[in-house]
Protein backbone atom coordinates (compact mmCIF):
# COMPACT_ATOMS: atom_id res chain seq x y z
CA UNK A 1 7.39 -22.22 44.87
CA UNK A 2 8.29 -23.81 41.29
CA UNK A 3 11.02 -23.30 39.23
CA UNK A 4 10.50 -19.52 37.28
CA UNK A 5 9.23 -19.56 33.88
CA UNK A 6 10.96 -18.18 30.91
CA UNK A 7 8.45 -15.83 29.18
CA UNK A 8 8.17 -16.43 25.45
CA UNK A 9 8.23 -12.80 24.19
CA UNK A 10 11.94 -12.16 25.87
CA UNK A 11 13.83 -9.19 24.64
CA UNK A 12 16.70 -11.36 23.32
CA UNK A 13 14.10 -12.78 20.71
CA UNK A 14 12.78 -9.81 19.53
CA UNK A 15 15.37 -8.20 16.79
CA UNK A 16 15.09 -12.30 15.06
CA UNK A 17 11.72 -11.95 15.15
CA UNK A 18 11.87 -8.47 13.73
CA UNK A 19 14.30 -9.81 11.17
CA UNK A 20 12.09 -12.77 10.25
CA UNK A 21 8.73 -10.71 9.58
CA UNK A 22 11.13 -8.56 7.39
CA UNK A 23 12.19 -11.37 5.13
CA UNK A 24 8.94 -12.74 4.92
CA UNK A 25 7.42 -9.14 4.08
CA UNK A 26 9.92 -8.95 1.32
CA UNK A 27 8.83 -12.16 -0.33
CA UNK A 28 5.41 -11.71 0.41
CA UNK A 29 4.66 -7.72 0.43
CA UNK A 30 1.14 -8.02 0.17
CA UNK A 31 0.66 -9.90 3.71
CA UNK A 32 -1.16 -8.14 6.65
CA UNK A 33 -0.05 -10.92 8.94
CA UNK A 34 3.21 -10.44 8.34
CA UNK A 35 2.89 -6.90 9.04
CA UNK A 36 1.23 -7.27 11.86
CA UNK A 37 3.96 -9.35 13.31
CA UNK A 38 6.63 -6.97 12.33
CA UNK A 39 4.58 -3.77 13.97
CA UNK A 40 4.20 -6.16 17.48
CA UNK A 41 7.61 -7.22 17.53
CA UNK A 42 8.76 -3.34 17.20
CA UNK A 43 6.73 -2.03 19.85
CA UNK A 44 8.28 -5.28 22.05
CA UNK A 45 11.32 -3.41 21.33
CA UNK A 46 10.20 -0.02 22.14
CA UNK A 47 10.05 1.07 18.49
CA UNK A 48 6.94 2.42 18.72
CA UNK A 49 7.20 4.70 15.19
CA UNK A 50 7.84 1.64 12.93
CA UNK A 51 5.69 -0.40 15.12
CA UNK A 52 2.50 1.73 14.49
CA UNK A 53 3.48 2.03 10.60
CA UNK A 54 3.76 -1.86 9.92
CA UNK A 55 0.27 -1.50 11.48
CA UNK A 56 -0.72 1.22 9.13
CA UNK A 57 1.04 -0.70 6.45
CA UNK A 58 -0.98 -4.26 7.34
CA UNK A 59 -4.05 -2.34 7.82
CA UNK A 60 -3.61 -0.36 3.52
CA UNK A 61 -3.21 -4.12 2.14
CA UNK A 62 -6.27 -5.36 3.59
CA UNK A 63 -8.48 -2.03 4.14
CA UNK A 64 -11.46 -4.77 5.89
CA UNK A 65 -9.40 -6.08 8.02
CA UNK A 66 -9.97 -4.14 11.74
CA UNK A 67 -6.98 -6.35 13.40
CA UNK A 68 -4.56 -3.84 12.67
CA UNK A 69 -5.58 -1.09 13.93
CA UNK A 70 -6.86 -3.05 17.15
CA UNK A 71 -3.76 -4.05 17.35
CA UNK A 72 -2.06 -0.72 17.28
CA UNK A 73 -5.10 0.72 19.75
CA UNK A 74 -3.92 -2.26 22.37
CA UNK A 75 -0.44 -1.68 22.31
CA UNK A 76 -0.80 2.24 22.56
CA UNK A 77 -2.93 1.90 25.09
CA UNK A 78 -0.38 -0.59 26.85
CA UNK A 79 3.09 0.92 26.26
CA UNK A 80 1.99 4.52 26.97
CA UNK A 81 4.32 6.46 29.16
CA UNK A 82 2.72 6.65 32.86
CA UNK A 83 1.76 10.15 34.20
């Protein structure tokens, strides 16, 4: 057996992350991406509210665009609460 792997999406880097798609929202409010990366990052930290309205906010700037509300479907579907 190797040496265990650090995952890259660790809790700990989560609320920066948060913070960083919030700065970059403010300077660019008009960005799905950023969105996008603000709504993932919130459901990391079990935010799931804000999470699926940065998703509904990425998905009004750019109406065409289906990768937000993919997005939001995936991470439903993968952070529901088991029965």
């Amino acid at each position: 057996m190797g040496q265990p792997t650090t995952p890259t999406h660790t809790p700990f880097l989560l609320p920066p992350a948060v913070e960083v798609f919030s700065n970059g929202i403010a300077r660019y409010p008009r960005s799905a991406r950023l969105e996008i990366g603000r709504g993932i990052a919130l459901y990391g930290l079990a935010i799931s509210t804000s999470g699926a309205k940065a998703f509904f906010q990425a998905s009004d700037v750019d109406a065409a665009d289906p990768l937000p509300l993919l997005f939001l479907a995936r991470l439903t579907r993968t952070f529901a609460p088991s029965n």
